[in-house]
C-alpha atoms as a PDB file:
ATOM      1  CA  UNK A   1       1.374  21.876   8.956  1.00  0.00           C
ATOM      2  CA  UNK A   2       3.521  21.429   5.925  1.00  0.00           C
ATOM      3  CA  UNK A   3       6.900  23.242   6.224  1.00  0.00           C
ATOM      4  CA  UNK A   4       7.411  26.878   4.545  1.00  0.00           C
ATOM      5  CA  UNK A   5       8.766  25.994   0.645  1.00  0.00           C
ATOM      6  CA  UNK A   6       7.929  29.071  -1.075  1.00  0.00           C
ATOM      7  CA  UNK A   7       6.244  28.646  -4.256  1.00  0.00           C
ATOM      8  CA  UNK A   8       8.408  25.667  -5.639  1.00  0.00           C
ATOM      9  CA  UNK A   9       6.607  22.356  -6.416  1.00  0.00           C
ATOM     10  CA  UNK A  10       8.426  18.715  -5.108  1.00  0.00           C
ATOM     11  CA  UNK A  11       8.135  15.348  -6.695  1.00  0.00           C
ATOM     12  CA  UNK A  12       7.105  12.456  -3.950  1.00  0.00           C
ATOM     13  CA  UNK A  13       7.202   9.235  -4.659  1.00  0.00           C
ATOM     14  CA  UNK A  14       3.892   7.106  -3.910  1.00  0.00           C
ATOM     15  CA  UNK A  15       1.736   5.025  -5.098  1.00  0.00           C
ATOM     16  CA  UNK A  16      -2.266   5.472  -6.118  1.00  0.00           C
ATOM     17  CA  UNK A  17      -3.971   6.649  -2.970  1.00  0.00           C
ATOM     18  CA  UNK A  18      -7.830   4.835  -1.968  1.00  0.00           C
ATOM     19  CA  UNK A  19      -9.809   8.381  -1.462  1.00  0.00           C
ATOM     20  CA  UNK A  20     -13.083   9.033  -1.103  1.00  0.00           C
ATOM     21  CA  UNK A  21     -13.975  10.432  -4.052  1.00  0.00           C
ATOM     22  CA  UNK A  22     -12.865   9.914  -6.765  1.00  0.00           C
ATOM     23  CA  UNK A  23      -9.911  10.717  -8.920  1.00  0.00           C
ATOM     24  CA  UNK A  24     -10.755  13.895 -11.209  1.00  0.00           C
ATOM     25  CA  UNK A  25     -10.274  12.579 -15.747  1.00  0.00           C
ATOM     26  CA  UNK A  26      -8.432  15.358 -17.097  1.00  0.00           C
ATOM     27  CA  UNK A  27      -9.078  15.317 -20.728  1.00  0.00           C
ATOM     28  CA  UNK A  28      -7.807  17.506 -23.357  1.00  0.00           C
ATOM     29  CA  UNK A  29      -9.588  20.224 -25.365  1.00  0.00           C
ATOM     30  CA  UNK A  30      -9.263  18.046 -28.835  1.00  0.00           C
ATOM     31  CA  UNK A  31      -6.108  20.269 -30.628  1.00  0.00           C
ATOM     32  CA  UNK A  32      -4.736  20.896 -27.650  1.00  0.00           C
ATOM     33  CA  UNK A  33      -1.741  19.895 -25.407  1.00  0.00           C
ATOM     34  CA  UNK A  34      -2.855  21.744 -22.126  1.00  0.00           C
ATOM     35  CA  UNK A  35      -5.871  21.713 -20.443  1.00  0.00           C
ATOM     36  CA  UNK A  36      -5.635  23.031 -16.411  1.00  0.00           C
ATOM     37  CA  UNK A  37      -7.827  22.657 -12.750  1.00  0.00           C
ATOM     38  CA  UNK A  38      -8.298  24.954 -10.292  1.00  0.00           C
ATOM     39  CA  UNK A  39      -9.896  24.479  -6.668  1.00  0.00           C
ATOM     40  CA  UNK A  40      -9.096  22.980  -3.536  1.00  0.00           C
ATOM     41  CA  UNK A  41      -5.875  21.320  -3.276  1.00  0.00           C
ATOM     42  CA  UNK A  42      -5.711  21.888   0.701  1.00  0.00           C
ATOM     43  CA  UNK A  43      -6.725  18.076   1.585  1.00  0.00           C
ATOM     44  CA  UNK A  44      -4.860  17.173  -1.983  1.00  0.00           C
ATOM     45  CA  UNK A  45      -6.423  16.290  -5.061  1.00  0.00           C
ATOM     46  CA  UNK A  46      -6.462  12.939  -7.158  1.00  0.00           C
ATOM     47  CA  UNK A  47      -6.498  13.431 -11.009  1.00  0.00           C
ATOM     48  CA  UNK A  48      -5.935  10.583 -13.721  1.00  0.00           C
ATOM     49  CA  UNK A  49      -4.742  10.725 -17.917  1.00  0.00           C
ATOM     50  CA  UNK A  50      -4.155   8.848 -19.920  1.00  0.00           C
ATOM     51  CA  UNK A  51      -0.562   9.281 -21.712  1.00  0.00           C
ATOM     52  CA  UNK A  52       1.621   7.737 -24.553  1.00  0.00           C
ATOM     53  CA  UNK A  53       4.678   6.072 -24.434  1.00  0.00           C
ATOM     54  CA  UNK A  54       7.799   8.791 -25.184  1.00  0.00           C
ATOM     55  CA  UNK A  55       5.115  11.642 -24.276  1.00  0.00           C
ATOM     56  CA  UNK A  56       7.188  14.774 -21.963  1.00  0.00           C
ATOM     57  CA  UNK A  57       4.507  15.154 -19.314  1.00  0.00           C
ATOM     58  CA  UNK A  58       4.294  18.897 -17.728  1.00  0.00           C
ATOM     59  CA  UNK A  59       3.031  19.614 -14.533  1.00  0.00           C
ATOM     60  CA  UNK A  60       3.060  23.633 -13.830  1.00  0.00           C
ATOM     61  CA  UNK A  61       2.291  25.498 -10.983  1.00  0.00           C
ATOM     62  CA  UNK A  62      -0.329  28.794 -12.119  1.00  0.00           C
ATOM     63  CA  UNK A  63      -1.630  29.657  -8.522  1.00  0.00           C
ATOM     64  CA  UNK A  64       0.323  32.931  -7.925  1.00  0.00           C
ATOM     65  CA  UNK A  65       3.317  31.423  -6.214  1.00  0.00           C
ATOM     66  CA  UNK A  66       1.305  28.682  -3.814  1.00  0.00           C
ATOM     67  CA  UNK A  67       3.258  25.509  -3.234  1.00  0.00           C
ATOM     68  CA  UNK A  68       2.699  21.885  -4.412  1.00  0.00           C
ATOM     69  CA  UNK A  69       3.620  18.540  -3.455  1.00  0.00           C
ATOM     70  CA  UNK A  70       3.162  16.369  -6.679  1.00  0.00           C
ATOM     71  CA  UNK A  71       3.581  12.703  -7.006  1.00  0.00           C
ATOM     72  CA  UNK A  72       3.192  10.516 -10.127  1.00  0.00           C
ATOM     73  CA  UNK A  73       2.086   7.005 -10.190  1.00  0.00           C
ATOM     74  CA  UNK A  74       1.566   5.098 -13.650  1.00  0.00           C
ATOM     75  CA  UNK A  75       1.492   1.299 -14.739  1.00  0.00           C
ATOM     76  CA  UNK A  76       4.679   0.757 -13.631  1.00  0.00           C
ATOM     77  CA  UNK A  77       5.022   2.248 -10.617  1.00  0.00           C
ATOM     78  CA  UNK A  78       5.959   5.619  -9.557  1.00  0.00           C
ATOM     79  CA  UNK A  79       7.925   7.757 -12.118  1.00  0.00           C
ATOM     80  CA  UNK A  80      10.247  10.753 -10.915  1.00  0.00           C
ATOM     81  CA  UNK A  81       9.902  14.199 -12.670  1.00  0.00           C
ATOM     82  CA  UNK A  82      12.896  16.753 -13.651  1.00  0.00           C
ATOM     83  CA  UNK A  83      12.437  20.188 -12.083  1.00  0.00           C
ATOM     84  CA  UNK A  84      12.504  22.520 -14.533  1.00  0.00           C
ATOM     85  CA  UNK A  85      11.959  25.874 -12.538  1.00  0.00           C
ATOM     86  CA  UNK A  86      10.522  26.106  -8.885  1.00  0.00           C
ATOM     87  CA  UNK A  87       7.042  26.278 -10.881  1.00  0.00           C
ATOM     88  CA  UNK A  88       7.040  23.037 -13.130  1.00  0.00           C
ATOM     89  CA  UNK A  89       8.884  19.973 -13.396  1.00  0.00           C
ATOM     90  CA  UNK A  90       8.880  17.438 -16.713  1.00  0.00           C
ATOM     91  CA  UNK A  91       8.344  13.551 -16.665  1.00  0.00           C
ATOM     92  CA  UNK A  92       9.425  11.432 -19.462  1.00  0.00           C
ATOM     93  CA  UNK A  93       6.334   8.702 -19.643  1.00  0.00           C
ATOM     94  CA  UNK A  94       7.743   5.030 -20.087  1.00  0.00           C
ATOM     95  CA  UNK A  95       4.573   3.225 -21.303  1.00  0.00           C
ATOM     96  CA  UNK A  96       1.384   3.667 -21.992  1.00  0.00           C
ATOM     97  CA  UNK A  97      -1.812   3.972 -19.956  1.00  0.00           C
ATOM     98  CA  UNK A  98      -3.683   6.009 -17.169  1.00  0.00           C
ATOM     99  CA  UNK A  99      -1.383   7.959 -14.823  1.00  0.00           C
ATOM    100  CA  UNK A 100      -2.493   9.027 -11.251  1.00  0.00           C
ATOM    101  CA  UNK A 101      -1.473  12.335  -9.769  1.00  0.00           C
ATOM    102  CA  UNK A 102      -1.635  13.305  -6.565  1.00  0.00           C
ATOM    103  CA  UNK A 103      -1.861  17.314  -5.408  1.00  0.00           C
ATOM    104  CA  UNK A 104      -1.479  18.704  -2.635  1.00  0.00           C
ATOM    105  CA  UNK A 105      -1.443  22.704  -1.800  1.00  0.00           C
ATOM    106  CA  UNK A 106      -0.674  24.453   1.229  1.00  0.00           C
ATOM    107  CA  UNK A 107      -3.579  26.649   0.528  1.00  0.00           C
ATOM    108  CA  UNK A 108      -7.570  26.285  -0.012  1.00  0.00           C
ATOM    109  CA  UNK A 109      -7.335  27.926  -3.439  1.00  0.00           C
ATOM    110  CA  UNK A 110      -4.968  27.132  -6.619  1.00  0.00           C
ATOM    111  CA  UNK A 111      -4.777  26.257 -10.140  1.00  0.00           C
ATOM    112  CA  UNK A 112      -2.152  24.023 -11.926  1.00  0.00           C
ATOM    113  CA  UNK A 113      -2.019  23.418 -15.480  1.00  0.00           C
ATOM    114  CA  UNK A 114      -1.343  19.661 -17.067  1.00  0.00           C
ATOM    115  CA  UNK A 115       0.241  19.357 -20.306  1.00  0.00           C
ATOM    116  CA  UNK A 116       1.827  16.405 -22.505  1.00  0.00           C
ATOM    117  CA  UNK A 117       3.781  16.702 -25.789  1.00  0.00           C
END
């Protein structure tokens, strides 16, 4: 059992995990910066986009105060995020291509929202 972190989300360093299924595409609505999943995130969730050089990526907690473990894995590696308030936390994106995140809830049932500028 994860220990009790109430409702703040943590950047981990790793790198792009081999999972049975596959990694979820999170595309865009075309005009828009946001787009957002919600499901299971108990046995963590893989999701891939692909971002530009000097984009501010967003990852934000919507799931009524549930906890996350985030970790984000790109081209080069691993990247660290800023935390921005116990619900969200900001990476700067060094280069361009497909970046892996990895989510992981301490409940069956949450939503988190994705969004690059």
């Amino acid at each position: 059992a994860l220990p009790d972190r109430s409702a703040y989300v943590l950047p981990v360093l790793f790198q792009p995990l081999l999972v049975a299924q596959a990694a979820t595409r999170i595309q865009f609505v075309k005009g828009s910066y946001c787009g957002f999943y919600s499901g299971n995130f108990s046995r963590g969730k893989e999701f891939i986009l692909n971002l530009g050089r000097g984009q501010t990526f967003v990852t934000r907690n919507i799931g009524r105060g549930t906890q996350y473990d985030v970790s984000v894995s790109g081209p080069n590696g691993a990247i660290s995020g800023r935390r921005i308030s116990n619900s969200q936390i900001e990476y700067y994106i060094p280069v361009t291509g497909d970046y892996y995140l990895y989510i992981k809830s301490t409940v069956n049932y949450s939503a988190v929202e994705f969004c690059a500028y």
